[in-house]
N, C-alpha and C. Protein backbone atom coordinates (compact mmCIF):
# COMPACT_ATOMS: atom_id res chain seq x y z
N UNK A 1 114.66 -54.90 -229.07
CA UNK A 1 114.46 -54.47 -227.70
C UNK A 1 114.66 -55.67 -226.77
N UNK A 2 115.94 -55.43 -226.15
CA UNK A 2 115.83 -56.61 -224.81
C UNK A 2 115.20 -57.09 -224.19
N UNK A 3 114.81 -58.44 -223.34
CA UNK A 3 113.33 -58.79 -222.59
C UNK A 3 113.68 -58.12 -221.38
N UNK A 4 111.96 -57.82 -220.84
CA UNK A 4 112.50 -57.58 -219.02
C UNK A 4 112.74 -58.14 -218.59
N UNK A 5 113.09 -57.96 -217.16
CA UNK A 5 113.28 -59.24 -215.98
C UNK A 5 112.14 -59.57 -215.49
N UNK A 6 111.81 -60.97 -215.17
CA UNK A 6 110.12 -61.25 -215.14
C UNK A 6 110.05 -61.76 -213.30
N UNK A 7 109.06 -61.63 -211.98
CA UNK A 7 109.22 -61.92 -211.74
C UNK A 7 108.39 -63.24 -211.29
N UNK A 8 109.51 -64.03 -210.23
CA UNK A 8 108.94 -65.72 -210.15
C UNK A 8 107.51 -65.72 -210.03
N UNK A 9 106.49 -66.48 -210.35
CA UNK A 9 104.66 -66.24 -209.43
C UNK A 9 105.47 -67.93 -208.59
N UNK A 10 106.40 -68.36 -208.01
CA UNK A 10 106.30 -69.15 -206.99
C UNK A 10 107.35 -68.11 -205.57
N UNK A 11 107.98 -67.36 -206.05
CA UNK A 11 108.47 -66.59 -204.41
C UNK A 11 109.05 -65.41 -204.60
N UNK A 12 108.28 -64.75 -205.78
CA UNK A 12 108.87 -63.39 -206.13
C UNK A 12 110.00 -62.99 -206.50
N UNK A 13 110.85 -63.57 -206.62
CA UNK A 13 112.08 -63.27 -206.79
C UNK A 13 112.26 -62.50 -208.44
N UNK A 14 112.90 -62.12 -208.74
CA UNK A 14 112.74 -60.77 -209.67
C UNK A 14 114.20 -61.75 -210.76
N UNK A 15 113.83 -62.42 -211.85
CA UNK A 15 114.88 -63.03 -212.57
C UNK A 15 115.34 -62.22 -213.40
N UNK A 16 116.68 -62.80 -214.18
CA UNK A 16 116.55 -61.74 -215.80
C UNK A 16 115.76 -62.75 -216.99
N UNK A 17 115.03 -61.68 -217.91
CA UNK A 17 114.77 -62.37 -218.54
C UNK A 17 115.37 -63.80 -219.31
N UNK A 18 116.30 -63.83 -219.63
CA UNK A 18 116.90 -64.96 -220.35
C UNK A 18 116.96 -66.40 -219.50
N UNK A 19 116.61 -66.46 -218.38
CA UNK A 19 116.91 -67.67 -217.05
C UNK A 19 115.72 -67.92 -217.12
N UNK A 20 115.75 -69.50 -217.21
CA UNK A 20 113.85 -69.73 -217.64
C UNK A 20 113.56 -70.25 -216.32
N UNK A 21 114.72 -71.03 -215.54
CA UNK A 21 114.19 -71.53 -214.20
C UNK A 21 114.39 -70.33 -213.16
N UNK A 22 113.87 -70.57 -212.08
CA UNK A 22 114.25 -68.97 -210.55
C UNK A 22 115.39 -69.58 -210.39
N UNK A 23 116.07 -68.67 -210.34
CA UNK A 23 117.57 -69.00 -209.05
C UNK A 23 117.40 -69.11 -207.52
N UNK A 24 116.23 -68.84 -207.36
CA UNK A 24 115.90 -69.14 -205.65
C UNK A 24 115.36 -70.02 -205.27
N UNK A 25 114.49 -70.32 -206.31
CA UNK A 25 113.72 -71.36 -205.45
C UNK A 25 113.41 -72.72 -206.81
N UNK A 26 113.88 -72.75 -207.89
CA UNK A 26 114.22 -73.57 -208.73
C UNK A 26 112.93 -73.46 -209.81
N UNK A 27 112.10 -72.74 -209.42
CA UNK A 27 110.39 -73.12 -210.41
C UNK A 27 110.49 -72.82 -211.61
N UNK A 28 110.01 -73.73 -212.37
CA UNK A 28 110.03 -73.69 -214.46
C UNK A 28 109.11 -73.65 -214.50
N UNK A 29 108.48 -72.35 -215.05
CA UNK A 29 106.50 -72.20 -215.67
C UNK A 29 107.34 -72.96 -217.41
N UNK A 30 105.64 -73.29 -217.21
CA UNK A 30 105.48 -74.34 -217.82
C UNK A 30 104.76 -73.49 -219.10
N UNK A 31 104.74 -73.78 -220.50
CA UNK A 31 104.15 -73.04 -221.86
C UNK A 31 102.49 -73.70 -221.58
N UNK A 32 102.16 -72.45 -221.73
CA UNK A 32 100.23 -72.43 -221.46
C UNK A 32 100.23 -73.05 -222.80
N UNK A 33 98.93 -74.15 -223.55
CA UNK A 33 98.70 -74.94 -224.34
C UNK A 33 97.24 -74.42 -224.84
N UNK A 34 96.42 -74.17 -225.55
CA UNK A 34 95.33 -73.94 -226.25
C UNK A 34 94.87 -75.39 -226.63
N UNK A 35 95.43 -76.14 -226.95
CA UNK A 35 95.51 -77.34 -227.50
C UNK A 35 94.48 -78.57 -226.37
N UNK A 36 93.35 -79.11 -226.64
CA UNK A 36 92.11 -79.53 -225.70
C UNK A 36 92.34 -81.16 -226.79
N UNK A 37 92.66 -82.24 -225.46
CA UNK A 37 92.68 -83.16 -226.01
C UNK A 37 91.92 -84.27 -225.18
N UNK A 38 91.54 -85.50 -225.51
CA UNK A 38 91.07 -86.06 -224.81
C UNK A 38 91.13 -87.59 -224.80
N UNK A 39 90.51 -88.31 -223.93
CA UNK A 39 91.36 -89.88 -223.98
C UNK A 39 90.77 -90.45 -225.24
N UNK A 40 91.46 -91.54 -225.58
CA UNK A 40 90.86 -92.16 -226.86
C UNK A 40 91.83 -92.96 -227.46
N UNK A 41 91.53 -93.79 -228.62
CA UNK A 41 92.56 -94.80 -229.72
C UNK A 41 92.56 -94.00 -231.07
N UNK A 42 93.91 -94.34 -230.98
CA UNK A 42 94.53 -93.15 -232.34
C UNK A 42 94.21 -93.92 -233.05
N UNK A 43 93.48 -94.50 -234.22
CA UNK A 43 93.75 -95.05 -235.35
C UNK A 43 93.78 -94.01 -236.53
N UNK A 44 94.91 -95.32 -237.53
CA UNK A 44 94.87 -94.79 -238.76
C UNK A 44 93.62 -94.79 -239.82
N UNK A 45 93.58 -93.53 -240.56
CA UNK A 45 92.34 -94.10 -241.27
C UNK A 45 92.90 -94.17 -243.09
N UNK A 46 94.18 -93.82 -243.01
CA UNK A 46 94.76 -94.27 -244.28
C UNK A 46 94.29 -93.58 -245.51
N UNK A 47 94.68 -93.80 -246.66
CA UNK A 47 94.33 -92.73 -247.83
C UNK A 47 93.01 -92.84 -248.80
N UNK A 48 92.59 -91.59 -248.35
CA UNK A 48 90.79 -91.87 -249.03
C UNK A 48 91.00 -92.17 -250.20
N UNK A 49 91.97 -91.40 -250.66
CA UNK A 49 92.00 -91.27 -252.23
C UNK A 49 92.34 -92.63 -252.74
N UNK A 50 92.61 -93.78 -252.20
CA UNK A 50 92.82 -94.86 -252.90
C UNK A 50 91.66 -95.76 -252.47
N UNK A 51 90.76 -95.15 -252.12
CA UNK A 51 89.94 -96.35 -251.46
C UNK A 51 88.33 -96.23 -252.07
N UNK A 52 87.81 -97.22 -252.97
CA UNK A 52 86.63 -97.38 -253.64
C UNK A 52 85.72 -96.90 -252.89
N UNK A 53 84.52 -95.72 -253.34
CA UNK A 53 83.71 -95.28 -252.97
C UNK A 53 82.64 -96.22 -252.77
N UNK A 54 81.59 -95.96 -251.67
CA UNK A 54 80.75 -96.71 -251.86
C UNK A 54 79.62 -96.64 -252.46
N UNK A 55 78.41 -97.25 -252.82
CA UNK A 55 77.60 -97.25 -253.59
C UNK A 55 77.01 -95.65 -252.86
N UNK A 56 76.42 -96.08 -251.87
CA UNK A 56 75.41 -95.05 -250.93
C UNK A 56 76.88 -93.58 -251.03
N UNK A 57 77.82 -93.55 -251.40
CA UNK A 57 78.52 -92.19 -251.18
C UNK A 57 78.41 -91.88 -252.86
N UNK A 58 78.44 -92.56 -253.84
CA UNK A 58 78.25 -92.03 -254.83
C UNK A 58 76.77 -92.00 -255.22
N UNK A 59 75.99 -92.78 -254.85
CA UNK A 59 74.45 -92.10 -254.60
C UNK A 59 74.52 -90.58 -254.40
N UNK A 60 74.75 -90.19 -253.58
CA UNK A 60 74.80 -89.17 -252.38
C UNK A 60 75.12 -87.95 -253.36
N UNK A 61 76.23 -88.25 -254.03
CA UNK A 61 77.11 -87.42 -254.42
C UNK A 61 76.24 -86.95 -255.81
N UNK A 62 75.74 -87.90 -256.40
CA UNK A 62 75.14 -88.11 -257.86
C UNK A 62 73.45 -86.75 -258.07
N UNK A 63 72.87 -87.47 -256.65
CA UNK A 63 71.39 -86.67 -255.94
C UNK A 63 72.20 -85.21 -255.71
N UNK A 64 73.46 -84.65 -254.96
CA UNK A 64 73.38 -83.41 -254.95
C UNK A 64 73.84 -82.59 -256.16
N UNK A 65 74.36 -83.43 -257.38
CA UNK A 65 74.83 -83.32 -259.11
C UNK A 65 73.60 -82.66 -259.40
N UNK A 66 72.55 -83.39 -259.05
CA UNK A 66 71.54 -83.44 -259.78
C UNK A 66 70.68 -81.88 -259.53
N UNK A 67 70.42 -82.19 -257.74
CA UNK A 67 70.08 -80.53 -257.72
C UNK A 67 70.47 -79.36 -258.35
N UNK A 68 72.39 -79.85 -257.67
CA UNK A 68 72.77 -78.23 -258.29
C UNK A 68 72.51 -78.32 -260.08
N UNK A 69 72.52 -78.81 -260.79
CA UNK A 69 72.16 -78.77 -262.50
C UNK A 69 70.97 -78.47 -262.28
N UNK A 70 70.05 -79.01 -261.48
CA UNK A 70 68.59 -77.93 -261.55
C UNK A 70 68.73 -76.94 -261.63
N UNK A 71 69.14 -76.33 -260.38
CA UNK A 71 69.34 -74.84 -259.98
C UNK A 71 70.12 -73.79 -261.13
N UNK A 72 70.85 -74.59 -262.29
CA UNK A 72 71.23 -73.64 -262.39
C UNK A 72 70.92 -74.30 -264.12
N UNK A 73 69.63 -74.97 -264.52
CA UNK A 73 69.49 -75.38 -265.88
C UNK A 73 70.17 -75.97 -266.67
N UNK A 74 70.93 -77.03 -266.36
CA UNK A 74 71.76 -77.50 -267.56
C UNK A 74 71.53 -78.44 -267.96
N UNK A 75 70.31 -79.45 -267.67
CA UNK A 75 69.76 -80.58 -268.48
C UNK A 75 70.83 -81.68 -268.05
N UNK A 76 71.06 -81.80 -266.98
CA UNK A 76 71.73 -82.90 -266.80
C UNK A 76 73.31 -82.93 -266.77
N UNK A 77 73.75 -81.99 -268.07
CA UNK A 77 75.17 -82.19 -268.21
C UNK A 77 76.38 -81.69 -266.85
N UNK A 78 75.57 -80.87 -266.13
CA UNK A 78 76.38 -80.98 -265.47
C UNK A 78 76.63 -81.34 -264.44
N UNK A 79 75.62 -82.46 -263.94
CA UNK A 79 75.58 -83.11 -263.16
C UNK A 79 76.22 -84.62 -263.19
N UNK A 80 76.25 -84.67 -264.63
CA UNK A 80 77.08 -85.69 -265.66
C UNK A 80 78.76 -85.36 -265.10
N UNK A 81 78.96 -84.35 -265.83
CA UNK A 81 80.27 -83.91 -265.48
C UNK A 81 80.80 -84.12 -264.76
N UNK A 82 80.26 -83.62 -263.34
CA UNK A 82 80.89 -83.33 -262.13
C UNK A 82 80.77 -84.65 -261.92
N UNK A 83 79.89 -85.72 -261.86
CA UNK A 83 80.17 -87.11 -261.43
C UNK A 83 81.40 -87.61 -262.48
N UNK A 84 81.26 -87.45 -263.13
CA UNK A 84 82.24 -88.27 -264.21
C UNK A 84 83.73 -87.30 -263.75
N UNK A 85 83.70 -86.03 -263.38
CA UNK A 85 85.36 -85.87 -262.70
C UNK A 85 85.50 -86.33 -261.55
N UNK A 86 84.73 -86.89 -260.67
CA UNK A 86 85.03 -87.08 -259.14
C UNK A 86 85.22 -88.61 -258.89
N UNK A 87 84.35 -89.76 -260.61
CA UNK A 87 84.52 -91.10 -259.90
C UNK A 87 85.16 -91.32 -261.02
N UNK A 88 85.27 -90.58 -262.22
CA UNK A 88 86.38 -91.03 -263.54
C UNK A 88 85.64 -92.08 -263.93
N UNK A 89 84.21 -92.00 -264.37
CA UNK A 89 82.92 -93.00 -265.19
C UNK A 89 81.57 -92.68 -264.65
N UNK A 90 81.25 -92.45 -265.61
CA UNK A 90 79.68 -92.01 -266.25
C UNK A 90 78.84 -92.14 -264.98
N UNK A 91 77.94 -91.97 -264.67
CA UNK A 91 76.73 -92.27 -263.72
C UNK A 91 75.89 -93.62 -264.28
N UNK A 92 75.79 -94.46 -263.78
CA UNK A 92 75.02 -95.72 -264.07
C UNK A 92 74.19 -96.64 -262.99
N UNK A 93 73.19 -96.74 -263.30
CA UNK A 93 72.69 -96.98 -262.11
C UNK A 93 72.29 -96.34 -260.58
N UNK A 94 72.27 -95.59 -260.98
CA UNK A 94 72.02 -94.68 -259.96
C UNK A 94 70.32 -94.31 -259.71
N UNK A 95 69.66 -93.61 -259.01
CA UNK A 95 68.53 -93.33 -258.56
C UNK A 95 68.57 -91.69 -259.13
N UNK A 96 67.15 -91.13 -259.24
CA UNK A 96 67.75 -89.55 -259.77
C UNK A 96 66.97 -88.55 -258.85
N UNK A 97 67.41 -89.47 -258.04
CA UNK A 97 66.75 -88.41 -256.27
C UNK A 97 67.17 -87.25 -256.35
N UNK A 98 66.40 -85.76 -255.85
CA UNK A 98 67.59 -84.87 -255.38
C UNK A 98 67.97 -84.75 -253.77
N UNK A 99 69.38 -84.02 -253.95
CA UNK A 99 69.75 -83.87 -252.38
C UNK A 99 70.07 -82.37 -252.32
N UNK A 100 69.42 -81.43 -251.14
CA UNK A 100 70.49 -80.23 -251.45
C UNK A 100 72.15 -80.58 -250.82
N UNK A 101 72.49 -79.62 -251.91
CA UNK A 101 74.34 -80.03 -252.06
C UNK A 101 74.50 -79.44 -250.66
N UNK A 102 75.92 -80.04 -249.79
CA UNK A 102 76.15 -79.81 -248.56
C UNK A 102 77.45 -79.45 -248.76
N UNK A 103 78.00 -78.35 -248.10
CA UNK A 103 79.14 -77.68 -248.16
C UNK A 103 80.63 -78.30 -248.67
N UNK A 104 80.49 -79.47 -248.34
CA UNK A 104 81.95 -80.29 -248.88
C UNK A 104 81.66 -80.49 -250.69
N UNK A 105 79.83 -80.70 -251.11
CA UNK A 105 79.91 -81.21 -252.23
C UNK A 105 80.07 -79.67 -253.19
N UNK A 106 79.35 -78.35 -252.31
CA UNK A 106 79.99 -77.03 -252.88
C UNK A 106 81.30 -76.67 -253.25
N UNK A 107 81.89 -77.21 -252.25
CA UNK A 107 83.57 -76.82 -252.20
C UNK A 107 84.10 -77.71 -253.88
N UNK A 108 83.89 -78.83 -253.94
CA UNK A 108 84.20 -79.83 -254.70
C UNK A 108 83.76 -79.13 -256.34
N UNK A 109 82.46 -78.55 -256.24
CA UNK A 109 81.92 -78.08 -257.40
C UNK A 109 82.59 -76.56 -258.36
N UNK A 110 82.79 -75.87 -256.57
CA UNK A 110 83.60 -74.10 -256.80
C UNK A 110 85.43 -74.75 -257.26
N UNK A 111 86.00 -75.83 -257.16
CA UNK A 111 87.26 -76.33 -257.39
C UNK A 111 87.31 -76.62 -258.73
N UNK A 112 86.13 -77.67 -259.45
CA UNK A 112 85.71 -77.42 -260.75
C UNK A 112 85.66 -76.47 -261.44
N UNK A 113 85.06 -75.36 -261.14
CA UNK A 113 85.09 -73.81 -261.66
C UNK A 113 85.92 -73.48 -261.86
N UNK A 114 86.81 -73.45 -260.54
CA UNK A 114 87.75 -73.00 -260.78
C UNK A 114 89.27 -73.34 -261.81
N UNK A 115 89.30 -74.19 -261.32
CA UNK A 115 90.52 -75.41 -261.93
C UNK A 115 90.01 -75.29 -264.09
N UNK A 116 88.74 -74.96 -264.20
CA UNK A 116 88.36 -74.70 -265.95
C UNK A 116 88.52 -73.52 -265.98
N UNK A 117 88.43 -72.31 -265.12
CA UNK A 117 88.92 -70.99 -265.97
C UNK A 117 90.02 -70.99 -265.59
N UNK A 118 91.20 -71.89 -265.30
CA UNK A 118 92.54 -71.43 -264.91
C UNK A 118 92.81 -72.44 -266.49
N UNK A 119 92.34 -73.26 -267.00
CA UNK A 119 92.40 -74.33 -268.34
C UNK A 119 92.15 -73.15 -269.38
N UNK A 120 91.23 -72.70 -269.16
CA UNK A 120 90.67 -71.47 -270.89
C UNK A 120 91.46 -70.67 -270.14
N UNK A 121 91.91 -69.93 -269.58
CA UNK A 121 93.22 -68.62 -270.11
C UNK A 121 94.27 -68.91 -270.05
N UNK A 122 95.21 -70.65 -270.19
CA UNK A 122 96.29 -71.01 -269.98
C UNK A 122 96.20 -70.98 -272.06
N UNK A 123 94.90 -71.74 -272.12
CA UNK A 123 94.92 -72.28 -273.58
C UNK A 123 94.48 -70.75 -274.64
N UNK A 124 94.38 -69.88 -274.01
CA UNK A 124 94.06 -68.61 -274.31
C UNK A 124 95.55 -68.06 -274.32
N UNK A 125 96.00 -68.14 -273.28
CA UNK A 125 97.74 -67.80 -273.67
C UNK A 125 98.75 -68.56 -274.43
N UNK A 126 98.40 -69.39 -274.37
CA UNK A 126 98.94 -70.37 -275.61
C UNK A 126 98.33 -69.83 -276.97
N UNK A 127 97.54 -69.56 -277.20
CA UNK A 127 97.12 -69.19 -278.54
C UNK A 127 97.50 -67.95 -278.93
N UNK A 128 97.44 -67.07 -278.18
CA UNK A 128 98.06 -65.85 -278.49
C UNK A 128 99.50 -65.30 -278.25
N UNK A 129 100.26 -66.48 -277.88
CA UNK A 129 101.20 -66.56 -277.94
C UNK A 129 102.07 -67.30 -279.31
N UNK A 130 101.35 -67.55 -280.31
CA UNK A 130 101.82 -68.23 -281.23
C UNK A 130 101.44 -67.73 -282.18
């Protein structure tokens, strides 16, 4: 369906659609923006993933291990686990505070879940495939 002809909001003039400026009086509307920005210094903050955690973030991380393995009985192991996939070595030294888990350390935990039942029915199709 063809566009209409729209007309100017600077002197009425009635365009065809396809002419983005007026022919009468020269005015270019401008694309409305949603986009809310404000003054400031751009810095880079560069790649987390290569950059050594700190003590107090794997604290952090270790205390909300710990809750969620409360909550859901596993004697530790899986609070073991989940630290040992996120820093790639054991928990040592650590304090055995709890923290309740906060939505980023949920997300991190439901990715675990997930990412092992996509492991047992790959190795489940492998087996019954042979």
């Amino acid at each position: 369906m063809p566009s209409l002809p729209r007309k100017c909001p600077a002197c009425s003039f009635v365009r065809p659609a396809t002419v983005h400026a007026c022919p009468s009086c020269g005015f270019k509307p401008e694309r409305q923006s949603f986009v809310e920005t404000i003054d400031g210094e751009l810095v880079e903050i560069g790649d987390t993933a290569s950059r050594e955690p700190s003590f107090a973030e794997r604290q952090r991380f270790w205390s909300m291990a710990l809750s969620l393995d409360d909550e859901r009985s596993k004697n530790g192991r899986l609070a073991k686990a989940l630290y040992k996939d996120r820093f790639r070595v054991w928990p040592r030294g650590l304090m055995d505070d709890r923290l309740r888990p906060d939505v980023v350390f949920r997300a991190f935990e439901c990715s675990r879940r997930i990412a092992y039942v996509k492991r047992r029915a790959k190795a489940e199709e492998a087996c019954h495939a042979t």
